[in-house]
Protein backbone atom coordinates (compact mmCIF):
# COMPACT_ATOMS: atom_id res chain seq x y z
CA UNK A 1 0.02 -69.96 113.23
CA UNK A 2 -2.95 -68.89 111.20
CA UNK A 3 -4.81 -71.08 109.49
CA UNK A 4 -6.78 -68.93 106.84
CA UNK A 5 -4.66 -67.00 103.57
CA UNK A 6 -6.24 -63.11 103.08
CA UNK A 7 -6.11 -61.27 99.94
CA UNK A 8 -6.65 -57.85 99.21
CA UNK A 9 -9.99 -56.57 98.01
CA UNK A 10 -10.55 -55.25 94.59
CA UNK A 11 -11.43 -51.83 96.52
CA UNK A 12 -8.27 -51.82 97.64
CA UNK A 13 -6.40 -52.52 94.92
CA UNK A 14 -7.78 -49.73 92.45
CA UNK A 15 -6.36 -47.57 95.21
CA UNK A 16 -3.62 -48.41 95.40
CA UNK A 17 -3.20 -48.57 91.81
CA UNK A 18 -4.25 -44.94 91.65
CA UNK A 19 -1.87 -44.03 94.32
CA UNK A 20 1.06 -45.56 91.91
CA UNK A 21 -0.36 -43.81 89.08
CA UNK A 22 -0.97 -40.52 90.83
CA UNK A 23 3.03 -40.36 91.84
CA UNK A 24 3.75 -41.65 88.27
CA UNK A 25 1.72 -38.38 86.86
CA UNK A 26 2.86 -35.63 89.26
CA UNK A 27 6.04 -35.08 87.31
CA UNK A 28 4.31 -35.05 83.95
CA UNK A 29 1.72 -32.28 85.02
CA UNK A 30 4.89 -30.69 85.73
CA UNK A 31 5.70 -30.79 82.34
CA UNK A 32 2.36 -29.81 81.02
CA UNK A 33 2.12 -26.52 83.47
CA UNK A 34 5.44 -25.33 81.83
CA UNK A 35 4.19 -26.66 78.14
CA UNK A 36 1.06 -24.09 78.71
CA UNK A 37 2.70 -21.53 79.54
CA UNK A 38 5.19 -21.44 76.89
CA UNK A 39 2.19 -21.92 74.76
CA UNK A 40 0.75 -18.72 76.65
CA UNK A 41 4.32 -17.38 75.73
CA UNK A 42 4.06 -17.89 72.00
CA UNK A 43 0.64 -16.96 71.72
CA UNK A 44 1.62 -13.30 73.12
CA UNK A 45 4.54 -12.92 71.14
CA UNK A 46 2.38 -13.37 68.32
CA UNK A 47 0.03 -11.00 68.94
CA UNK A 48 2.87 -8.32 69.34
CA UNK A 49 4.40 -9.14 66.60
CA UNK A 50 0.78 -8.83 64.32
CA UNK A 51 0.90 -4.92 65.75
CA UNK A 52 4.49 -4.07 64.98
CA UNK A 53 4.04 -5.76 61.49
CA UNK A 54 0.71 -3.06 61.20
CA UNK A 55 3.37 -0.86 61.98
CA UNK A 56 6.05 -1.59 59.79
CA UNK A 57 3.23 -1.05 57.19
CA UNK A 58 2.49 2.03 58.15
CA UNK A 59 5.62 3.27 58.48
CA UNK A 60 6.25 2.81 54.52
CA UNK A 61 3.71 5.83 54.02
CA UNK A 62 6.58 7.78 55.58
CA UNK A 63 9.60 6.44 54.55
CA UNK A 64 9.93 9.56 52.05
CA UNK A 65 7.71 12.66 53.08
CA UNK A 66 9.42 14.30 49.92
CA UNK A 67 6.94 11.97 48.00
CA UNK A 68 3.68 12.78 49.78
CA UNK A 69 1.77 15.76 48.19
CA UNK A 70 1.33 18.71 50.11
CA UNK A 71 -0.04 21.34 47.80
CA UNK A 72 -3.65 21.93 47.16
CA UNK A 73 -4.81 23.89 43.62
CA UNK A 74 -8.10 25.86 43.62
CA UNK A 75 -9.70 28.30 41.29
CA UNK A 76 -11.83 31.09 41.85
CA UNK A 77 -14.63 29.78 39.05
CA UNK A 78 -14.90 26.16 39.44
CA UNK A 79 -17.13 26.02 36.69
CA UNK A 80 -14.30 27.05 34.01
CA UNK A 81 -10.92 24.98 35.16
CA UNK A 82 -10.11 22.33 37.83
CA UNK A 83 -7.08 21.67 38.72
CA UNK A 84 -4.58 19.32 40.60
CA UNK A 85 -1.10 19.87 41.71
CA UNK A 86 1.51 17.66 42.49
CA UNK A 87 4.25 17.91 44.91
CA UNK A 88 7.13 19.95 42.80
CA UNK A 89 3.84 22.67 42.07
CA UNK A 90 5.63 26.15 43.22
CA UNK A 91 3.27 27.98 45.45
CA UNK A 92 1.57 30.92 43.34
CA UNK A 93 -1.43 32.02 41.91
CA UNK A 94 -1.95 32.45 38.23
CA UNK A 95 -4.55 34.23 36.21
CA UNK A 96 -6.16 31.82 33.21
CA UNK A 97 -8.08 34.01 31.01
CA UNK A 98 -9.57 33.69 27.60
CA UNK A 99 -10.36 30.13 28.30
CA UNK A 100 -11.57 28.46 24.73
CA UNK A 101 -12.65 24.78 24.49
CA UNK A 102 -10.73 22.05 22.55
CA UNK A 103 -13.51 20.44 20.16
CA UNK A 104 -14.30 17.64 17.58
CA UNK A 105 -15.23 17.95 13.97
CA UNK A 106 -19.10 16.91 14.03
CA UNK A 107 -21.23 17.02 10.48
CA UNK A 108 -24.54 16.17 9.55
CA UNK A 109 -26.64 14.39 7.18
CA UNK A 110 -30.09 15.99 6.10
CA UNK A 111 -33.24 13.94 7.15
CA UNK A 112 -33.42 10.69 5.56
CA UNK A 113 -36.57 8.89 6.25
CA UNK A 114 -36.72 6.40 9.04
CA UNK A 115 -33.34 4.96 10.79
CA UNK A 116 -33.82 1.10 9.79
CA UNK A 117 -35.35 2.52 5.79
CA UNK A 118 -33.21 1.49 3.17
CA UNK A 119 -31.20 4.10 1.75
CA UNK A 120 -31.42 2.83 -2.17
CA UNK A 121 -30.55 -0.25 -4.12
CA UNK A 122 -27.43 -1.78 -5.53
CA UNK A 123 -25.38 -4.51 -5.07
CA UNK A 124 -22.48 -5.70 -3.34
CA UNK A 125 -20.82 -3.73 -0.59
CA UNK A 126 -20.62 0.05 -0.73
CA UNK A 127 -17.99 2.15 0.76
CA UNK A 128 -17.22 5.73 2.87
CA UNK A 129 -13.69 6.77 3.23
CA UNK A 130 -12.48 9.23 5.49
CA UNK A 131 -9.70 10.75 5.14
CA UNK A 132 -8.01 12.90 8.30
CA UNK A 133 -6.23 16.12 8.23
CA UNK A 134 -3.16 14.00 9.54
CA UNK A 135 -3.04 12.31 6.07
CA UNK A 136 -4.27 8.91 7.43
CA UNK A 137 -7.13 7.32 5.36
CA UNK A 138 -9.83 5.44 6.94
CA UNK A 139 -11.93 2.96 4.45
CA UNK A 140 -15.62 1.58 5.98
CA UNK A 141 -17.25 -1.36 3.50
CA UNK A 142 -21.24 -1.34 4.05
CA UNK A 143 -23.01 -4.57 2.38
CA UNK A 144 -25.91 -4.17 0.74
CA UNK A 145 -28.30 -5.54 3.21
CA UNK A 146 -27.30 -2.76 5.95
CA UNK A 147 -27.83 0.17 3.83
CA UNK A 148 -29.73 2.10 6.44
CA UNK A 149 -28.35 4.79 8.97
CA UNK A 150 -28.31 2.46 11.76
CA UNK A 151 -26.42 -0.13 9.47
CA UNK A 152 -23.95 2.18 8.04
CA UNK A 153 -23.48 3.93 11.88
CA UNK A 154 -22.83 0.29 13.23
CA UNK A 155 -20.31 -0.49 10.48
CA UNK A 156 -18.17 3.05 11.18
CA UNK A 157 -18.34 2.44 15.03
CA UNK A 158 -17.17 -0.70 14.37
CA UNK A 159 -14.09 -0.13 12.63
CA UNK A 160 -13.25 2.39 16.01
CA UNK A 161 -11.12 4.71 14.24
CA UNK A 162 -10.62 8.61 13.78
CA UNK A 163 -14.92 9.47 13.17
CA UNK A 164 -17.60 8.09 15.47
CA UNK A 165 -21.22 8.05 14.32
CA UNK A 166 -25.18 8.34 15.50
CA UNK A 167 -28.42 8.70 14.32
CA UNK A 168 -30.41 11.37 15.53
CA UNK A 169 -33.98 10.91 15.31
CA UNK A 170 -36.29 13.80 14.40
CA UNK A 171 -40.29 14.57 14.17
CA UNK A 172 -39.09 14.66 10.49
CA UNK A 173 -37.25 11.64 10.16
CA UNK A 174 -33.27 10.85 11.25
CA UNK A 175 -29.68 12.37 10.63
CA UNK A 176 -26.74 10.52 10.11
CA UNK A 177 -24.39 12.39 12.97
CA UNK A 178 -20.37 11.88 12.33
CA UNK A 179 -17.76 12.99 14.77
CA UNK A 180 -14.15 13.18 15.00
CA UNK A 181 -13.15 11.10 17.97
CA UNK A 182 -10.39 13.54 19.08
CA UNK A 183 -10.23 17.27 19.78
CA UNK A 184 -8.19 19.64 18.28
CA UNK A 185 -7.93 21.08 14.91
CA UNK A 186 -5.53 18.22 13.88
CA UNK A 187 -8.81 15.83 13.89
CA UNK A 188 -10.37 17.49 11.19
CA UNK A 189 -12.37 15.20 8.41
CA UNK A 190 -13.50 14.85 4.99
CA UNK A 191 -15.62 11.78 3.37
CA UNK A 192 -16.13 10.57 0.17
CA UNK A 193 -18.74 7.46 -0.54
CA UNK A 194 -19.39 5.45 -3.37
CA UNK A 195 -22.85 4.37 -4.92
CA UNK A 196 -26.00 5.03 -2.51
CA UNK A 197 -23.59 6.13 0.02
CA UNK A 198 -21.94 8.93 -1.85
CA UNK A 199 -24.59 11.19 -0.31
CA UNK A 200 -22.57 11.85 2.85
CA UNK A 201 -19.44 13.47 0.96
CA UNK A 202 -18.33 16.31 2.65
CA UNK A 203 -15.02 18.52 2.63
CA UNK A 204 -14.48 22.23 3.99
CA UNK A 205 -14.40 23.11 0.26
CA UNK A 206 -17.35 21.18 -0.86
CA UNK A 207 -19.60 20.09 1.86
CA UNK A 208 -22.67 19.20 -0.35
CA UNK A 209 -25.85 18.57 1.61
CA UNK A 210 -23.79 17.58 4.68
CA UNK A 211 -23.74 20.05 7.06
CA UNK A 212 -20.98 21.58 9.42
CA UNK A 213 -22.37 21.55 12.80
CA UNK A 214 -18.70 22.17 14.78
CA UNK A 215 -15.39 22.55 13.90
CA UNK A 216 -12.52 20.86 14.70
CA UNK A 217 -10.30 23.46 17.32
CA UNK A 218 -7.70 23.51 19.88
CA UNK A 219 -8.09 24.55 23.09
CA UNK A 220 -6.73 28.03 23.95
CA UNK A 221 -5.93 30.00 27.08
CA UNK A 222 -3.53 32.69 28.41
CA UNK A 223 -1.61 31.92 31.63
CA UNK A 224 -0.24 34.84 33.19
CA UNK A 225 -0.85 36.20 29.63
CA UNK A 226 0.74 33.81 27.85
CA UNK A 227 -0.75 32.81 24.95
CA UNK A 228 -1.13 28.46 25.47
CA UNK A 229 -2.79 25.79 22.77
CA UNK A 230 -3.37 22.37 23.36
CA UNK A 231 -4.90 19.59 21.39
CA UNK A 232 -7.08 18.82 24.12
CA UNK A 233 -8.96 20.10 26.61
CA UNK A 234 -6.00 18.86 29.45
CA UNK A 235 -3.32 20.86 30.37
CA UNK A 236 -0.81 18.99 31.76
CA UNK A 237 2.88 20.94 31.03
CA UNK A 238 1.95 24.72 30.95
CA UNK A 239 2.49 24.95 34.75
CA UNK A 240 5.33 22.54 36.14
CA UNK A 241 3.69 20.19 38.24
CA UNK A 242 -0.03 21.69 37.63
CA UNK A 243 -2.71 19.72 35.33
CA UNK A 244 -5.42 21.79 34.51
CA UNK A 245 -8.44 20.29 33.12
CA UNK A 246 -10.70 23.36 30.77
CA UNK A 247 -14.55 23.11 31.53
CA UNK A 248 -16.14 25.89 29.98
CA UNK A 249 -15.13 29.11 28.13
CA UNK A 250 -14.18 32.25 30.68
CA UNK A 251 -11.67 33.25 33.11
CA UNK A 252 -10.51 32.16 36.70
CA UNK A 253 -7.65 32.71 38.98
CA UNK A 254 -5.46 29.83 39.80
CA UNK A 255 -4.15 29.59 43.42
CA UNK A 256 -1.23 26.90 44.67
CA UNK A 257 -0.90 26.53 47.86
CA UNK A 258 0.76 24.51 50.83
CA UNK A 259 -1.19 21.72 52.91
CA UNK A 260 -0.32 19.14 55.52
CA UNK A 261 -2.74 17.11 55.06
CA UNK A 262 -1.32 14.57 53.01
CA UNK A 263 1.66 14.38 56.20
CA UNK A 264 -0.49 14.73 58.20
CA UNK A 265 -2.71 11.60 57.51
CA UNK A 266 0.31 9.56 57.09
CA UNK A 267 1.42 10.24 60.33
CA UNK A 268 -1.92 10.16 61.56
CA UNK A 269 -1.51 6.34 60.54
CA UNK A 270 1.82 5.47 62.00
CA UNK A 271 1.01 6.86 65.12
CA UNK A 272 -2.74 4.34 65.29
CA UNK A 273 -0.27 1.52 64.76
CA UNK A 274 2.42 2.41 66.82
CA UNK A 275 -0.54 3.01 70.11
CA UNK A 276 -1.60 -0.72 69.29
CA UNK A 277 1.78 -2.36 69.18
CA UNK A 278 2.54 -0.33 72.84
CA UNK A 279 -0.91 -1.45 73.71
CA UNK A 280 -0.45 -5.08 73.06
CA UNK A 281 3.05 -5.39 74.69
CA UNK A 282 1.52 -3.55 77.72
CA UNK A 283 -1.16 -6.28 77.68
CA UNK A 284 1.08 -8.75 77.43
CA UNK A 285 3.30 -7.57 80.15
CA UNK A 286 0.65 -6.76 82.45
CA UNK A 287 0.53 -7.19 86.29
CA UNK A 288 -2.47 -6.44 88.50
CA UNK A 289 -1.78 -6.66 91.98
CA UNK A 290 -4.26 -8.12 94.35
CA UNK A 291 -7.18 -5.69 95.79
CA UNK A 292 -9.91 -5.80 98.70
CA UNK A 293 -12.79 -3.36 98.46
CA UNK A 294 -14.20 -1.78 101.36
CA UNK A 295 -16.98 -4.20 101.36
CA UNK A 296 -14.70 -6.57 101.95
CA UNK A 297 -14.46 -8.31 98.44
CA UNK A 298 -10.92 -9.19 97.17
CA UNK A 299 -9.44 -10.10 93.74
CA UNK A 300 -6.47 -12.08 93.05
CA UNK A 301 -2.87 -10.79 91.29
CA UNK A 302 -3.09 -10.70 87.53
CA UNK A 303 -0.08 -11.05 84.95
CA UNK A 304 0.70 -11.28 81.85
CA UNK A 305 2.27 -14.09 80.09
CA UNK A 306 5.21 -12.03 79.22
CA UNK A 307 5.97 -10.59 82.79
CA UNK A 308 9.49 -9.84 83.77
CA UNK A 309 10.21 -10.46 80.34
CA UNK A 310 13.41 -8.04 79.11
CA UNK A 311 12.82 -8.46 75.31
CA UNK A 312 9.15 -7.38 75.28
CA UNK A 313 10.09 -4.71 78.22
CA UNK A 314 13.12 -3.46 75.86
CA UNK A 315 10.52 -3.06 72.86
CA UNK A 316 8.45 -1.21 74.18
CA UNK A 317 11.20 1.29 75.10
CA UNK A 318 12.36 1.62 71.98
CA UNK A 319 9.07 2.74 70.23
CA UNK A 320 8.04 4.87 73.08
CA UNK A 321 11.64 6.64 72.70
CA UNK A 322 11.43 6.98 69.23
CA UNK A 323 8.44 9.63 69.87
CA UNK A 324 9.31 11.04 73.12
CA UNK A 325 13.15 11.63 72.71
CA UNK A 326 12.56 12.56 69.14
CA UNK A 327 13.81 16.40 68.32
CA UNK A 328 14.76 18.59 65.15
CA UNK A 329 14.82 22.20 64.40
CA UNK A 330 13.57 23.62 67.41
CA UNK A 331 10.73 20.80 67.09
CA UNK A 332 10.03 17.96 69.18
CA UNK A 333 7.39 15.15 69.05
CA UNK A 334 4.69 17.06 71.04
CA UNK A 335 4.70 20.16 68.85
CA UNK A 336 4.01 18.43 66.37
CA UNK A 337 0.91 17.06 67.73
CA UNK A 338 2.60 13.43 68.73
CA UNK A 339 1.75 12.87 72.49
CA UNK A 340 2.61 10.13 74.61
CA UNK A 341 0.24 10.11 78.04
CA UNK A 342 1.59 8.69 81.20
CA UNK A 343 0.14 5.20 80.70
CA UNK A 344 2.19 4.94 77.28
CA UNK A 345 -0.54 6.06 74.84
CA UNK A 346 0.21 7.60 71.33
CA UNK A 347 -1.93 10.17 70.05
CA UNK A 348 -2.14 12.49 67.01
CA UNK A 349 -3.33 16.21 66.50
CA UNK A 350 -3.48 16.68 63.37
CA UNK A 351 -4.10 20.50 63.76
CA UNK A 352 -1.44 20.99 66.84
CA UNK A 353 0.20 19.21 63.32
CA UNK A 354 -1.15 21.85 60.85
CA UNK A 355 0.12 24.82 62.91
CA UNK A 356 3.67 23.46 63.39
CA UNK A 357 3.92 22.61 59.18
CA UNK A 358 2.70 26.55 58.70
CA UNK A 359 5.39 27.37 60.95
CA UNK A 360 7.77 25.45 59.51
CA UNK A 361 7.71 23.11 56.83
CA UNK A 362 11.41 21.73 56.70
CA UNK A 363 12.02 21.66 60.22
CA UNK A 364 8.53 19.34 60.74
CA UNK A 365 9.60 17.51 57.48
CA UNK A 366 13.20 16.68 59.21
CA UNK A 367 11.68 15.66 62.70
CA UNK A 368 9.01 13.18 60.85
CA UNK A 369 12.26 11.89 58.93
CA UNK A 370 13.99 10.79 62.42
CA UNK A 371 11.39 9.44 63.77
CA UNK A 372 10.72 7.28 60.95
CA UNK A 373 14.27 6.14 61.42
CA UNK A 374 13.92 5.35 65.12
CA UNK A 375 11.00 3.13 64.76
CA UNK A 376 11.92 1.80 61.41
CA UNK A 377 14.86 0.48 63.21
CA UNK A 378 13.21 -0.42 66.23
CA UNK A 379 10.29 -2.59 64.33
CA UNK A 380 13.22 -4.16 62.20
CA UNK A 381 14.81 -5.42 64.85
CA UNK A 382 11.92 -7.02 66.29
CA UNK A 383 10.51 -8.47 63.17
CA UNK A 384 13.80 -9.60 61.08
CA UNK A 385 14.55 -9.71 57.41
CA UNK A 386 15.05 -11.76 55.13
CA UNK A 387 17.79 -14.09 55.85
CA UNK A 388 17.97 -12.76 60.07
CA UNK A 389 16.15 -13.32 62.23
CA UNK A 390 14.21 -10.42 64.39
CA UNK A 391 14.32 -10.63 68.11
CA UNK A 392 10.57 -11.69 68.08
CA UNK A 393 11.01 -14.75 66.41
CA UNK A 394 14.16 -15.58 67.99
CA UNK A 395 12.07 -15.46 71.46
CA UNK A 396 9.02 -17.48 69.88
CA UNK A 397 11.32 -20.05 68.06
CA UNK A 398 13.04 -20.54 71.71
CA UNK A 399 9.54 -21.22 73.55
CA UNK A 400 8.59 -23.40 70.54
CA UNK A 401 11.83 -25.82 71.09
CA UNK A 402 10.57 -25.92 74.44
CA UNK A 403 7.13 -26.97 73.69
CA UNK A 404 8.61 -29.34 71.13
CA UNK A 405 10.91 -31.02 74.05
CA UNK A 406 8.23 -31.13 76.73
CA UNK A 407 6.00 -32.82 74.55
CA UNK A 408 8.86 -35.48 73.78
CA UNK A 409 9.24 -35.85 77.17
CA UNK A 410 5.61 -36.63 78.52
CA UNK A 411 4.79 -38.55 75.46
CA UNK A 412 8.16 -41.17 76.46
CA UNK A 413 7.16 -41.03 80.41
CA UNK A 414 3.23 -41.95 79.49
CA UNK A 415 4.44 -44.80 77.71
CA UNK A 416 7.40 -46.04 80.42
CA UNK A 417 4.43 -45.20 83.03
CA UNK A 418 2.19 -47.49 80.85
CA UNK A 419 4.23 -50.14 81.11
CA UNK A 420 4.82 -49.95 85.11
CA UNK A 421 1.34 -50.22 85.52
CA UNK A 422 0.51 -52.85 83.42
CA UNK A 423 3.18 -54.49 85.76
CA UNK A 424 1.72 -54.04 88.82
CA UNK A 425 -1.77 -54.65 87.88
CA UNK A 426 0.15 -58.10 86.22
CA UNK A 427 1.21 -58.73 89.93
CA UNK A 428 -1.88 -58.24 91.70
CA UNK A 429 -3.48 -60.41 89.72
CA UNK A 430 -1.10 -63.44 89.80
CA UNK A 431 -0.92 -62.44 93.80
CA UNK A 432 -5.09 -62.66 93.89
CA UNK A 433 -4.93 -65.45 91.65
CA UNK A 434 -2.36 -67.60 94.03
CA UNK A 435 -4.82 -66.24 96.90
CA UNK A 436 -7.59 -67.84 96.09
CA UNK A 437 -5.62 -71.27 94.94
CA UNK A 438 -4.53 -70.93 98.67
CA UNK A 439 -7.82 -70.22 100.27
CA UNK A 440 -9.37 -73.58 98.27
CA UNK A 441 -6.53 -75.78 99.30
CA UNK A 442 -6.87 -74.58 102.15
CA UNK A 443 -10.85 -74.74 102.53
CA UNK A 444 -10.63 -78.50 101.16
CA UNK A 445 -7.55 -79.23 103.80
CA UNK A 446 -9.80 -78.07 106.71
CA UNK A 447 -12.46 -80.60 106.08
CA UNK A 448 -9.89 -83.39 107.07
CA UNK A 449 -8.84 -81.63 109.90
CA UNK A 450 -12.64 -81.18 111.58
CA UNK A 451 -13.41 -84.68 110.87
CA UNK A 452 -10.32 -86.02 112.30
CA UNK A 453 -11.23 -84.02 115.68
CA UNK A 454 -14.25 -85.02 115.35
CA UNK A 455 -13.21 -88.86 116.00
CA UNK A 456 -11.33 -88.61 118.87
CA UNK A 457 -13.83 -86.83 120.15
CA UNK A 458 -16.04 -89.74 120.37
């Protein structure tokens, strides 16, 4: 029978402990393999779904090509008419002659000494009325203290209605300036003042010492021959759909014509958007197979979080078919400059575009119509609406419940594993503690038992 009680060493029992914990873990790394790569999951379903959105966007510049201007406007003499031209312009040209500027009454006051010099005494507020060829009646009170040309000019401005004023400043001295602050020969003025300022009356009848410097006049052209007036010097209903904006006096040819470039750039746009979201589910599908060089060097398989995955897969289908199985009119995708390469890249000619629209206009109009409709409903479908639910977030609201659970379930096994531990390392120290009460009972026994042999011995 022994006579001695052993215990384990402290060394010992860490390792063991670890050995416990260890097998307690193994199960929750588990859990936290799968919880990153649903993480990896969501993370790539997001980025997908931040291209189709930039898609969806883009799409809306096609949604109605009727909408998109295609016709350009140019003259022959820049320098006498611009113009612009909506969509509903009819293709022509038109011949603008006898071009005649719309312009604004302007009179004149003769030189009157210095800008800020009083222009003579009184008191109280004086008075300038103006009175339009409308039959409105403007009224413009001057105190006494700013009876100057810059005071009176200030108090006119002011008031911001039919005349403007300035003072021009001369070698001699300055002019009170007035001007109508419309065109056309319905802006016409006349002014009346009282007291110091009755010195700026002026009618077409009895202009006084005010002088006429430009009368009021409506612009005037002939389109076509066709005599046309308007108040000002825009032209915006002479030509359906044509505004036509008079520079200078002369003559210039208008042309209207047909251009894709409006189209064009829109489509231009959707088909960027379109090669990012193929891009991106490529990337996220991706697998790389192992390789070894010649030299001997080898790299490991590659994948994508969303491998093997059917809803990304199906996706990608869609928008790629939307281009490539597109047709209309004789037309398909690639004559009108949309290409898809072998690796699934989009790309956009906008002349291969051009060429096709000079061809024919309708029949590239209807093929840019269905394939609006093909990836409008593809990019639906992936993203939702409100009150459904796309197929995107369906997939990222599925690995999300499963992140949720996971999580549930290693924070409840850390805390049962916790508590088994604290149990054991309880044990092992009530077992180390009732070791070493046995090893001193025991140590303290043994000295009665050598002295007792001892004895006998003698």
């Amino acid at each position: 029978m022994s006579n001695s009680v052993s215990s384990l060493g402290s060394s010992q029992i860490t390792s063991q402990i670890d050995t416990v914990e260890t097998r307690l873990d193994a199960p929750i790394k588990q859990l936290q393999t799968q919880e990153t790569t649903d993480k990896a999951e969501i993370s790539a379903w997001g980025a997908i779904q931040g291209t189709v959105s930039s898609l969806s966007t883009a799409l809306a510049g096609i949604s109605d090509v009727s909408t998109i201007n295609n016709r350009t406007a140019s003259t022959s003499t820049p320098g006498v008419v611009s113009a612009t031209a909506a969509n509903t312009a009819s293709l022509g040209q038109y011949d603008l002659t006898s071009v005649t500027l719309a312009k604004a009454q302007e009179i004149y006051s003769p030189v009157l000494g210095a800008a800020s010099a009083a222009l003579g005494a009184g008191s109280g507020s004086q008075s300038l009325t103006f009175s339009l060829k409308s039959g409105k009646t403007e009224t413009v009170s001057v105190g006494s203290g700013d009876l100057t040309l810059n005071g009176i000019a200030a108090a006119i401005n002011k008031l911001g209605g039919g005349v403007t004023a300035s003072v021009l400043g001369t070698a001699d001295g300055a002019r009170l300036v007035l001007q109508g602050s419309a065109t056309g020969s319905s802006q016409a003025f006349s002014v009346s003042g009282t007291g110091a300022l009755a010195q700026f009356d002026y009618s077409a009848s009895a202009a006084g010492t005010v002088t006429l410097a430009q009368k009021a006049a409506n612009a005037s052209l002939s389109i076509n021959g066709v005599p046309v007036t308007e108040t000002s010097n825009t032209v915006n209903t002479a030509i359906p759909g044509v505004s036509l904006s008079l520079a200078a006096s002369g003559s210039t040819t208008l042309t209207i014509g047909s251009s894709p470039g409006g189209i064009a750039g829109a489509v231009g746009a959707v088909a960027t958007s379109l090669n990012a979201a193929i891009a991106e589910i490529a990337k996220e599908t991706l697998y790389k197979p192992s390789t070894t060089t010649s030299s001997g060097s080898a790299s490991s398989a590659q994948s994508g979080p969303l491998l093997g995955n059917f809803t990304a897969s199906d996706l990608s289908n869609q928008l790629l078919t939307a281009v490539t199985g597109a047709a209309a009119s004789g037309f398909s995708a690639n004559a009108i400059g949309l290409s898809v390469s072998s690796t699934g890249a989009v790309s956009f000619n906008s002349e291969t575009f051009a060429t096709a629209y000079a061809q024919n206009p309708s029949g590239v109009i209807e093929l840019v119509n269905q394939i609006y409709k093909s990836l409008h409903g593809a990019t639906a479908n992936a993203l939702g609406s409100s009150g459904s639910n796309g197929s995107i977030n369906a997939q990222t609201q599925g690995y999300q419940a499963s992140v949720t659970s996971i999580t549930s379930q290693i924070t409840a096994m850390n805390t049962a594993n916790n508590a088994q531990l604290k149990i054991l390392v309880d044990e092992y120290s009530l077992a180390e503690a009732a070791a070493t009460s046995a090893e001193t009972t025991q140590a303290y026994l043994s000295i009665f038992t050598s002295t007792g042999s001892g004895s006998s011995k003698g």
